[in-house]
PDB file of N, CA and C in Angstrom:
ATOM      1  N   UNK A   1     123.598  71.700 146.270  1.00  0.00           N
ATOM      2  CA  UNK A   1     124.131  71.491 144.955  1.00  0.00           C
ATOM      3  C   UNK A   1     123.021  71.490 143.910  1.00  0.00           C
ATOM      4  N   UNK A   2     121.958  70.690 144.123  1.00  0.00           N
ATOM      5  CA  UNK A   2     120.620  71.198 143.452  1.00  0.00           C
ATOM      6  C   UNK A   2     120.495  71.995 143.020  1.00  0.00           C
ATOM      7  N   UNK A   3     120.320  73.165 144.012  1.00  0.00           N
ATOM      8  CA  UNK A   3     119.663  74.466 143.508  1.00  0.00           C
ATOM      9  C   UNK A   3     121.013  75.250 142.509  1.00  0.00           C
ATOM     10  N   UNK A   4     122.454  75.151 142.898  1.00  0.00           N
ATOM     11  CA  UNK A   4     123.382  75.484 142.053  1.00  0.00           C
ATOM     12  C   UNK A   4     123.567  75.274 140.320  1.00  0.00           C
ATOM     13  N   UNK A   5     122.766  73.624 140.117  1.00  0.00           N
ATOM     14  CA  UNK A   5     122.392  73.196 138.936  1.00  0.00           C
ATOM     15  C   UNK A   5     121.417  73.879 138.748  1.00  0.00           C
ATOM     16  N   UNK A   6     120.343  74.207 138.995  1.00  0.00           N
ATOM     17  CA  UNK A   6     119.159  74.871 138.570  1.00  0.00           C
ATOM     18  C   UNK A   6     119.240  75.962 138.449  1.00  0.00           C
ATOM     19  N   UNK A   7     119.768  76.995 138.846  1.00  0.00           N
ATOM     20  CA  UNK A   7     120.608  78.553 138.433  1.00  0.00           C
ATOM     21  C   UNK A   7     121.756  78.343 137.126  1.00  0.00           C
ATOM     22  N   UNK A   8     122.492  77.302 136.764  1.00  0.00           N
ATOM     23  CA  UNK A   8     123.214  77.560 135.851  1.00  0.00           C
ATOM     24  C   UNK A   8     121.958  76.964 134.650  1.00  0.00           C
ATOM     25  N   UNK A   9     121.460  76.000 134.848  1.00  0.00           N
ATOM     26  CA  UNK A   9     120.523  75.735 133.673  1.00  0.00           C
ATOM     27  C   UNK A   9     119.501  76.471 133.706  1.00  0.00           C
ATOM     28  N   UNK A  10     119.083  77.345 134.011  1.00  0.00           N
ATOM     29  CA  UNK A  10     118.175  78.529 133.815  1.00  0.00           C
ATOM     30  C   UNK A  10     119.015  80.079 132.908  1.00  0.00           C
ATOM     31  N   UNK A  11     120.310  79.839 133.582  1.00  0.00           N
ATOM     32  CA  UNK A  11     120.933  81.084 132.534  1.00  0.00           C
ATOM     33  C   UNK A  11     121.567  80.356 131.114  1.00  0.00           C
ATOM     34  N   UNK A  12     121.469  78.795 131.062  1.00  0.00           N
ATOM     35  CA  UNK A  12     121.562  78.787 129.975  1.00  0.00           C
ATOM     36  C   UNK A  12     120.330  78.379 128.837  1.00  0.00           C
ATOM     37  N   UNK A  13     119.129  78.290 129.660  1.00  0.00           N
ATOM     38  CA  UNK A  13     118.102  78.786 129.282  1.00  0.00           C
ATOM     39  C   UNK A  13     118.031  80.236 128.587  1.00  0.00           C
ATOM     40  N   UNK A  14     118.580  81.054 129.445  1.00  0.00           N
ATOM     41  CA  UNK A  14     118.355  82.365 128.896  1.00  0.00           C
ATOM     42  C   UNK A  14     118.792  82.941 127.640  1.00  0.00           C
ATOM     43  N   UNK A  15     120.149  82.066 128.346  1.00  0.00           N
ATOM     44  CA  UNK A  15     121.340  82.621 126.768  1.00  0.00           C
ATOM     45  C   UNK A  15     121.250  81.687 125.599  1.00  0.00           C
ATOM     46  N   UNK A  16     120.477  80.526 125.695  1.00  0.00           N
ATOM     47  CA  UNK A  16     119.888  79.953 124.457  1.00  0.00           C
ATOM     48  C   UNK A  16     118.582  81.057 123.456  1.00  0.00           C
ATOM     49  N   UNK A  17     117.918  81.252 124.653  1.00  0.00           N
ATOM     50  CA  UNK A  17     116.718  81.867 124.141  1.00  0.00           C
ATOM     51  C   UNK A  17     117.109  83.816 123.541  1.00  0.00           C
ATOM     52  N   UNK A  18     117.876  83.989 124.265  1.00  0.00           N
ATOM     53  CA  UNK A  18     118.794  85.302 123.704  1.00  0.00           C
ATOM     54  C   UNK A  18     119.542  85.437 122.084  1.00  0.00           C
ATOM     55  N   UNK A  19     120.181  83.801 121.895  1.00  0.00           N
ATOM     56  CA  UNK A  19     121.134  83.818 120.910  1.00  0.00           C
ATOM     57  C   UNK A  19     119.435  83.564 119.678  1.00  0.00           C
ATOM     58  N   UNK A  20     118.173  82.917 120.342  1.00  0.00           N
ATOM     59  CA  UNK A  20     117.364  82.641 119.289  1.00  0.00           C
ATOM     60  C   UNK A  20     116.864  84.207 118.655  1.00  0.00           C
ATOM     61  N   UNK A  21     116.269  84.850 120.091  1.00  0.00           N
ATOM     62  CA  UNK A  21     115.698  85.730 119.281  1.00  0.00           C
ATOM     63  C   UNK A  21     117.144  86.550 118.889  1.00  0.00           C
ATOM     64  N   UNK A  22     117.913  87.062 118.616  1.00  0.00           N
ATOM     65  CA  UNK A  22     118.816  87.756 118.371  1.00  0.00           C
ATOM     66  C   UNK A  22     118.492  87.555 116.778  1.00  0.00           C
ATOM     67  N   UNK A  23     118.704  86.279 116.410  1.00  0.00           N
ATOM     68  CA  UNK A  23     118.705  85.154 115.513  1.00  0.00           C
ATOM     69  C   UNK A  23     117.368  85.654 114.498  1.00  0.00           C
ATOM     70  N   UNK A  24     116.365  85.614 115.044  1.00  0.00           N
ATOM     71  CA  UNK A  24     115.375  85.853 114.134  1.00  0.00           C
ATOM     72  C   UNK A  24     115.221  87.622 113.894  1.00  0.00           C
ATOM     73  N   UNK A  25     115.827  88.563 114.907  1.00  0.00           N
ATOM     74  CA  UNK A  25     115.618  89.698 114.697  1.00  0.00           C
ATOM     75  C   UNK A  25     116.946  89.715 113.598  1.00  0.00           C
ATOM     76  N   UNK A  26     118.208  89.038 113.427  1.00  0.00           N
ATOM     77  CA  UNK A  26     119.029  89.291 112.331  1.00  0.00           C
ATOM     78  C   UNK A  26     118.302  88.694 110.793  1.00  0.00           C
ATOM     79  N   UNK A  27     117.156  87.800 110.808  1.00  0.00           N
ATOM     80  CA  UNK A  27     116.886  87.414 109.820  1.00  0.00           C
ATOM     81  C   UNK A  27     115.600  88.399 109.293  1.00  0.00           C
ATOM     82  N   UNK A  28     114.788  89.275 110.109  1.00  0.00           N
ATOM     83  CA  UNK A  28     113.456  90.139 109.539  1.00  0.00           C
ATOM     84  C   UNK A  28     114.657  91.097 109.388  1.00  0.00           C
ATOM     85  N   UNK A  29     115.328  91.674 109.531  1.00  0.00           N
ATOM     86  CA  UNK A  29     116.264  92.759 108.711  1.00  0.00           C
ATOM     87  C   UNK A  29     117.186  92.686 107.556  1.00  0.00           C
ATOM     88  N   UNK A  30     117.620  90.875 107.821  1.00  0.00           N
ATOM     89  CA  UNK A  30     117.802  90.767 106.694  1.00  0.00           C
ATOM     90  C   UNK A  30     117.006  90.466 105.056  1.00  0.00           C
ATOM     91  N   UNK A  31     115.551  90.064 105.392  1.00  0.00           N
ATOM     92  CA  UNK A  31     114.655  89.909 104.643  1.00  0.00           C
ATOM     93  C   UNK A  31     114.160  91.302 104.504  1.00  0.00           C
ATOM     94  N   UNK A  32     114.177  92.537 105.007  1.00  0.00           N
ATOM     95  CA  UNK A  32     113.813  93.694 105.219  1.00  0.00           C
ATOM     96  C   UNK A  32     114.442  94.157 103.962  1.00  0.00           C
ATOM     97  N   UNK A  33     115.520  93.955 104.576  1.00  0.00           N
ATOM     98  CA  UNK A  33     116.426  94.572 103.574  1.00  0.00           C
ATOM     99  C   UNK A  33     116.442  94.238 101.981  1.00  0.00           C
ATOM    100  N   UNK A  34     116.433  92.911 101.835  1.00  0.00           N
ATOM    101  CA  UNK A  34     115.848  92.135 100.521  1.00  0.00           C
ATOM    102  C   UNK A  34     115.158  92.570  99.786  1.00  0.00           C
ATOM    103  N   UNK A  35     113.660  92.585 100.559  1.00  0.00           N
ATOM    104  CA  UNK A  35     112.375  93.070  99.572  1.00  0.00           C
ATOM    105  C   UNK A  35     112.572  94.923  99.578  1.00  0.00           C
ATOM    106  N   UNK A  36     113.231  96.024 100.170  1.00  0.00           N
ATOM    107  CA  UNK A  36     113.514  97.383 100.193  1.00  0.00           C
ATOM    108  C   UNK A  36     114.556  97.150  98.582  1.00  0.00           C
ATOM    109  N   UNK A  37     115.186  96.698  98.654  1.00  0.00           N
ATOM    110  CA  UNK A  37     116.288  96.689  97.587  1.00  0.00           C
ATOM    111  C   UNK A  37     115.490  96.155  96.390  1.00  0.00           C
ATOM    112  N   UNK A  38     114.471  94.930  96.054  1.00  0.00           N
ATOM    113  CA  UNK A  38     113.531  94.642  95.253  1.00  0.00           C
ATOM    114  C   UNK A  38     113.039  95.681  95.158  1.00  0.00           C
ATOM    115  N   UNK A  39     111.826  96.155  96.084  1.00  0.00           N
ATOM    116  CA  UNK A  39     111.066  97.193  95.525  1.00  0.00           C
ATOM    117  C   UNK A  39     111.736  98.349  94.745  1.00  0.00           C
ATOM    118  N   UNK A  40     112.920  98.931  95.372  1.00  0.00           N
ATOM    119  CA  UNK A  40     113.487 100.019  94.229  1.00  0.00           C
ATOM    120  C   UNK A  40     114.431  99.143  93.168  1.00  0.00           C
ATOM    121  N   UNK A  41     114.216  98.332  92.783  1.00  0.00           N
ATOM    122  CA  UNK A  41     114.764  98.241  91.464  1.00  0.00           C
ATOM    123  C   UNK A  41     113.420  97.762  90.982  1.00  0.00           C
ATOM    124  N   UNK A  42     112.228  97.438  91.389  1.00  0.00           N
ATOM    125  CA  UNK A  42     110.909  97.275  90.204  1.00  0.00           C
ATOM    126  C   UNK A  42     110.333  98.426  90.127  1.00  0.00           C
ATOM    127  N   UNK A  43     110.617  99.442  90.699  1.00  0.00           N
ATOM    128  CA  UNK A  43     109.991 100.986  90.800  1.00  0.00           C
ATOM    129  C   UNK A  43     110.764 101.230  89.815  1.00  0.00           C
ATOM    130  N   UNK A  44     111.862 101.411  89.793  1.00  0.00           N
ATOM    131  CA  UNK A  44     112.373 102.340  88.558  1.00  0.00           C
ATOM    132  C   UNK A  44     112.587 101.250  87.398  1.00  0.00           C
ATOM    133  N   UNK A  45     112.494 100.283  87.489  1.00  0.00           N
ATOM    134  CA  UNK A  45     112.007  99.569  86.069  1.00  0.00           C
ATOM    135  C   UNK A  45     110.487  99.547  85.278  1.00  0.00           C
ATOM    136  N   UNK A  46     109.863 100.107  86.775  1.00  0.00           N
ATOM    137  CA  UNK A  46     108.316 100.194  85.819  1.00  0.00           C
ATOM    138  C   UNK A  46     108.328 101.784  85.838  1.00  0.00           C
ATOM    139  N   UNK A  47     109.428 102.751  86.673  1.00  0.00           N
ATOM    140  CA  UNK A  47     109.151 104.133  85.871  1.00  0.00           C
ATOM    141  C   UNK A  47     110.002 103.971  84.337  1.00  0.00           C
ATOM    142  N   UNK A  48     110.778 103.346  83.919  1.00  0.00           N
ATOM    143  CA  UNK A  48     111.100 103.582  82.663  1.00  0.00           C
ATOM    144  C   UNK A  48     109.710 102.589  81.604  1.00  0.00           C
ATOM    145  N   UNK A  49     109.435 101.476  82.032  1.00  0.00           N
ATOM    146  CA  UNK A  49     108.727 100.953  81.260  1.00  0.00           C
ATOM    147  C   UNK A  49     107.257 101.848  81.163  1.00  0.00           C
ATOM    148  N   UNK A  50     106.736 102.687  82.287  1.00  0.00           N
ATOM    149  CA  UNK A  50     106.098 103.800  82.182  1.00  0.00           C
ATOM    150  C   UNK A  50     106.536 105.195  81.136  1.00  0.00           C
ATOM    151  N   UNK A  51     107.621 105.216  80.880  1.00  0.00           N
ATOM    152  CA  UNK A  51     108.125 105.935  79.882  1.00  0.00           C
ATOM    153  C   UNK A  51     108.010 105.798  78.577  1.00  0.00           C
ATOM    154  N   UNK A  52     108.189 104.138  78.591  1.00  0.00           N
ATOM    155  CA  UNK A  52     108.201 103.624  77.102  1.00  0.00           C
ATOM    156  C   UNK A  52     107.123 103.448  76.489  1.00  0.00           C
ATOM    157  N   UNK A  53     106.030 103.388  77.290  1.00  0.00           N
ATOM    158  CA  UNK A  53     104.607 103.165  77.025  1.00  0.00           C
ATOM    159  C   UNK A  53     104.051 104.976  76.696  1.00  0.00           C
ATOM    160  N   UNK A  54     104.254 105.924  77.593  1.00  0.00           N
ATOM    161  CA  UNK A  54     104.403 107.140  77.346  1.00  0.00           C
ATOM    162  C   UNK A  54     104.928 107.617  75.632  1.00  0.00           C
ATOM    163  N   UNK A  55     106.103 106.878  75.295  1.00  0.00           N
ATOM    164  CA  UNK A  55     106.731 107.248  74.056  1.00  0.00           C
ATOM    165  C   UNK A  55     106.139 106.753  72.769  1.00  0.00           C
ATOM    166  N   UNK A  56     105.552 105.430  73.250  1.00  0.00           N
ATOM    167  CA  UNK A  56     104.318 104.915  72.103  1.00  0.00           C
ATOM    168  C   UNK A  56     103.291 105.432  72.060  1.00  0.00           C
ATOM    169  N   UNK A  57     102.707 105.907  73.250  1.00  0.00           N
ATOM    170  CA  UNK A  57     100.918 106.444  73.321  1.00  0.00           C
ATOM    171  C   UNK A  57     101.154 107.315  72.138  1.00  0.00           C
ATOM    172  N   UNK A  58     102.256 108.549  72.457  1.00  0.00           N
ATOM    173  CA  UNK A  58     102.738 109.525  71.702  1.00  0.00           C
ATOM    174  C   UNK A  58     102.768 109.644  70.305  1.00  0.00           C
ATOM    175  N   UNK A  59     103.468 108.643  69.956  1.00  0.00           N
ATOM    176  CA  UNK A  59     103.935 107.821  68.312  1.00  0.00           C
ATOM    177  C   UNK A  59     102.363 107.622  67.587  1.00  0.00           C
ATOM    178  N   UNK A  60     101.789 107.043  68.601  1.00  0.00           N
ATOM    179  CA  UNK A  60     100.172 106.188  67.909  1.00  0.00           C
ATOM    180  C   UNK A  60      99.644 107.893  68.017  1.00  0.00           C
ATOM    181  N   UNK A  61      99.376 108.648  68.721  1.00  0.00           N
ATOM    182  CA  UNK A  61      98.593 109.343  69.072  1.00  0.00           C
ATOM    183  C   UNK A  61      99.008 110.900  67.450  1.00  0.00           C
ATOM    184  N   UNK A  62     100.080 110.673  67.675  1.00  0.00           N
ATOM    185  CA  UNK A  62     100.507 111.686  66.529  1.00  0.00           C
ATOM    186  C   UNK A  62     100.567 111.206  65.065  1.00  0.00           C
ATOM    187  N   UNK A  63     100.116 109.584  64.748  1.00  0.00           N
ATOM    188  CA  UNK A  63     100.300 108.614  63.753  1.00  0.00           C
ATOM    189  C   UNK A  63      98.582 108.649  63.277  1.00  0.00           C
ATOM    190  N   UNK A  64      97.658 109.417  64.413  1.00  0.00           N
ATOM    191  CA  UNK A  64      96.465 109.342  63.923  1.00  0.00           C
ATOM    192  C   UNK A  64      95.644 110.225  63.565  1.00  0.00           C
ATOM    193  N   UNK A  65      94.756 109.944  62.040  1.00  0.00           N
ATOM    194  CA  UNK A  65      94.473 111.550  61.525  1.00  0.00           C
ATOM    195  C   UNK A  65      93.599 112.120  61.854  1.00  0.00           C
ATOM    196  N   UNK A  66      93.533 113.500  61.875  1.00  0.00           N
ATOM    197  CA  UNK A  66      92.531 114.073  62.704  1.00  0.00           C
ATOM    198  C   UNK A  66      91.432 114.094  63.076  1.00  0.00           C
ATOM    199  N   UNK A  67      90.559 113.171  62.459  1.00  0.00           N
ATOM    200  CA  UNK A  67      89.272 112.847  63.164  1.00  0.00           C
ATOM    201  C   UNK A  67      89.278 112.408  64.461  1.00  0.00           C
ATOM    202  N   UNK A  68      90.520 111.602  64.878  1.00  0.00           N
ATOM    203  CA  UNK A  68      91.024 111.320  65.849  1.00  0.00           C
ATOM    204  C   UNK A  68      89.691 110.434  66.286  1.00  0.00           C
ATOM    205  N   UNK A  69      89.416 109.366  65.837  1.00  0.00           N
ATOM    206  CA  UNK A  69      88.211 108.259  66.000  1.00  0.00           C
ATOM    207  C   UNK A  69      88.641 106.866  66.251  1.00  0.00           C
ATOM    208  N   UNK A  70      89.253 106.408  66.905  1.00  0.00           N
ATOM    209  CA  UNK A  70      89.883 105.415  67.483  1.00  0.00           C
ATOM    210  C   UNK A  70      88.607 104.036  66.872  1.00  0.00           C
ATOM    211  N   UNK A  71      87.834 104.214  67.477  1.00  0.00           N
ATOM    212  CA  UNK A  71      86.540 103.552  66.940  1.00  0.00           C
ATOM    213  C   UNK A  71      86.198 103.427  65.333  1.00  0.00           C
ATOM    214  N   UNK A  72      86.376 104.326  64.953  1.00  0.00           N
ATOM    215  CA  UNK A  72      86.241 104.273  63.163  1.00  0.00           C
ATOM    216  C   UNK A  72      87.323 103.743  62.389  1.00  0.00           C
ATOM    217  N   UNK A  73      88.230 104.269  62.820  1.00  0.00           N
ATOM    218  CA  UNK A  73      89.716 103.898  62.702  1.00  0.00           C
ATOM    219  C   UNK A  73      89.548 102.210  62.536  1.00  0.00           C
ATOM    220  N   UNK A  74      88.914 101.379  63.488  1.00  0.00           N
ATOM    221  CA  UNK A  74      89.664  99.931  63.571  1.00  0.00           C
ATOM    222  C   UNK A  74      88.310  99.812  62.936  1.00  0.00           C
ATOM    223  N   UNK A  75      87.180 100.440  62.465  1.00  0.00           N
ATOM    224  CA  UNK A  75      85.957  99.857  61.621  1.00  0.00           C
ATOM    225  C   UNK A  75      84.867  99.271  62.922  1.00  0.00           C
ATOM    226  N   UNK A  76      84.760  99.738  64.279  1.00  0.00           N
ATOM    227  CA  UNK A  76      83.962  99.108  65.129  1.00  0.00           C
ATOM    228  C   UNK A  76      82.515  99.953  64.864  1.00  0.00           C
ATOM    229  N   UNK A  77      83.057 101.022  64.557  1.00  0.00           N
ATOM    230  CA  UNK A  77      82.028 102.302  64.690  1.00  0.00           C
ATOM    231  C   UNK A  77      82.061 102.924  63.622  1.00  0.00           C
ATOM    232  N   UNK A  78      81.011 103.408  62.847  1.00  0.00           N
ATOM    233  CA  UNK A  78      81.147 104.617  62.038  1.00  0.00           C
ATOM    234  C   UNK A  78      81.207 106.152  62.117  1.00  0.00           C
ATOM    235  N   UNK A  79      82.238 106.909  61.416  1.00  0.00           N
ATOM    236  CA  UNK A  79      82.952 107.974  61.446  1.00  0.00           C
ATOM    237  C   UNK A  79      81.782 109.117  61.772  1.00  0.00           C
ATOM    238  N   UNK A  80      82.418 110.104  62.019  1.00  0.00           N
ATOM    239  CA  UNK A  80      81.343 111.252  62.181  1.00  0.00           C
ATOM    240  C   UNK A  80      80.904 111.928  60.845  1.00  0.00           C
ATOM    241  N   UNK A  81      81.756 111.673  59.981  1.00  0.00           N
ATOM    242  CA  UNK A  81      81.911 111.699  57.966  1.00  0.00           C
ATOM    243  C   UNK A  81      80.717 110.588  57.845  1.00  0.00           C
ATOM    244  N   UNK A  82      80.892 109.624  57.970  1.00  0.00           N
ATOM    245  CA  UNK A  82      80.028 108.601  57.679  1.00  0.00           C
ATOM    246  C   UNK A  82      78.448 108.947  58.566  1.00  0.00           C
ATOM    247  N   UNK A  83      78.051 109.641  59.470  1.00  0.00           N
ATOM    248  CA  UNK A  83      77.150 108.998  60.258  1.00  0.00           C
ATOM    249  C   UNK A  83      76.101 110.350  59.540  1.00  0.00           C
ATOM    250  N   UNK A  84      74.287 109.924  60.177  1.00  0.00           N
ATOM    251  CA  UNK A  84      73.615 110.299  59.251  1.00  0.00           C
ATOM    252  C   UNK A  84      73.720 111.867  59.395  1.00  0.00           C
ATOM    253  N   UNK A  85      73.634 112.864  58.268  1.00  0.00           N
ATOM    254  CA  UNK A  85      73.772 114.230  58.221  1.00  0.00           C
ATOM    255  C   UNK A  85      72.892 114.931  58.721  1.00  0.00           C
ATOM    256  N   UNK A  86      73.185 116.251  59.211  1.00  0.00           N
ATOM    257  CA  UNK A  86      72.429 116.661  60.527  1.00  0.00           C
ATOM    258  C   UNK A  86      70.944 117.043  59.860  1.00  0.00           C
ATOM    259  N   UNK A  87      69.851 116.499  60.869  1.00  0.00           N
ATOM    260  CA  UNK A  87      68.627 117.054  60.348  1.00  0.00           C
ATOM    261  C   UNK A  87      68.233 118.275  59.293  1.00  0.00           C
ATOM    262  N   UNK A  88      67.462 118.657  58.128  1.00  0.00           N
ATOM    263  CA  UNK A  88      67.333 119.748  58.012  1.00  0.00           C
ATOM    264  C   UNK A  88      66.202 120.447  58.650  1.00  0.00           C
ATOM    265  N   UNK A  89      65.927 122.054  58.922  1.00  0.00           N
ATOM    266  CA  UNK A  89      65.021 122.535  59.322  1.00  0.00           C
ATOM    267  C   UNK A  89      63.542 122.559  58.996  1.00  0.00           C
ATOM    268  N   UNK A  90      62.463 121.988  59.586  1.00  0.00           N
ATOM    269  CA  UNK A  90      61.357 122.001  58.771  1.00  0.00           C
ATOM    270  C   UNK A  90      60.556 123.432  59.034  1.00  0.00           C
ATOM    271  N   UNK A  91      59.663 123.349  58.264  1.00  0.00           N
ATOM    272  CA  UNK A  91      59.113 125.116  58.239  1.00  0.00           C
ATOM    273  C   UNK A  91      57.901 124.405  58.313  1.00  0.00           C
ATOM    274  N   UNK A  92      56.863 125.625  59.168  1.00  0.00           N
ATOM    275  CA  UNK A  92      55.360 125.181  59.024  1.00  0.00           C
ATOM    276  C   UNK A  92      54.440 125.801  58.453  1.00  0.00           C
TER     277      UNK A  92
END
């Protein structure tokens, strides 16, 4: 009778340890699944916010006059108008 107890509590050993991992392989697919569904909705929220930034570069970029001096522009640097005029030639 012993050994009869020790064969049924070993298969329910098993089928404990069966229902666990079952258990954790239903939870990495369900977390799988989670962060797959996150990532494509922050992908195509940063391809449009990549767009919108695209549509401003654009705006600023066509808003600026042709010296096109980003640096002179905000006063960090002086213009190529402003800077000293090109050497003249000396003769000997």
């Amino acid at each position: 009778m012993k050994q009869g107890a020790s064969h049924s509590q070993a298969m329910q050993r098993v089928r404990v340890g069966m229902v666990g991992l079952a258990a954790v392989i239903l939870l990495i697919g369900l977390a799988s699944a989670l962060f797959s569904a996150a990532n494509r909705q922050q992908s195509s929220t940063a391809a449009t916010s990549a767009g919108e930034v695209a549509n401003m570069t654009a705006t600023n970029t066509m808003a600026a006059d042709a010296d096109n001096e980003p640096l002179a522009q905000l006063g960090v640097a002086p213009s190529a108008a402003e800077a000293s005029p090109t050497p003249e030639k000396t003769t000997k």
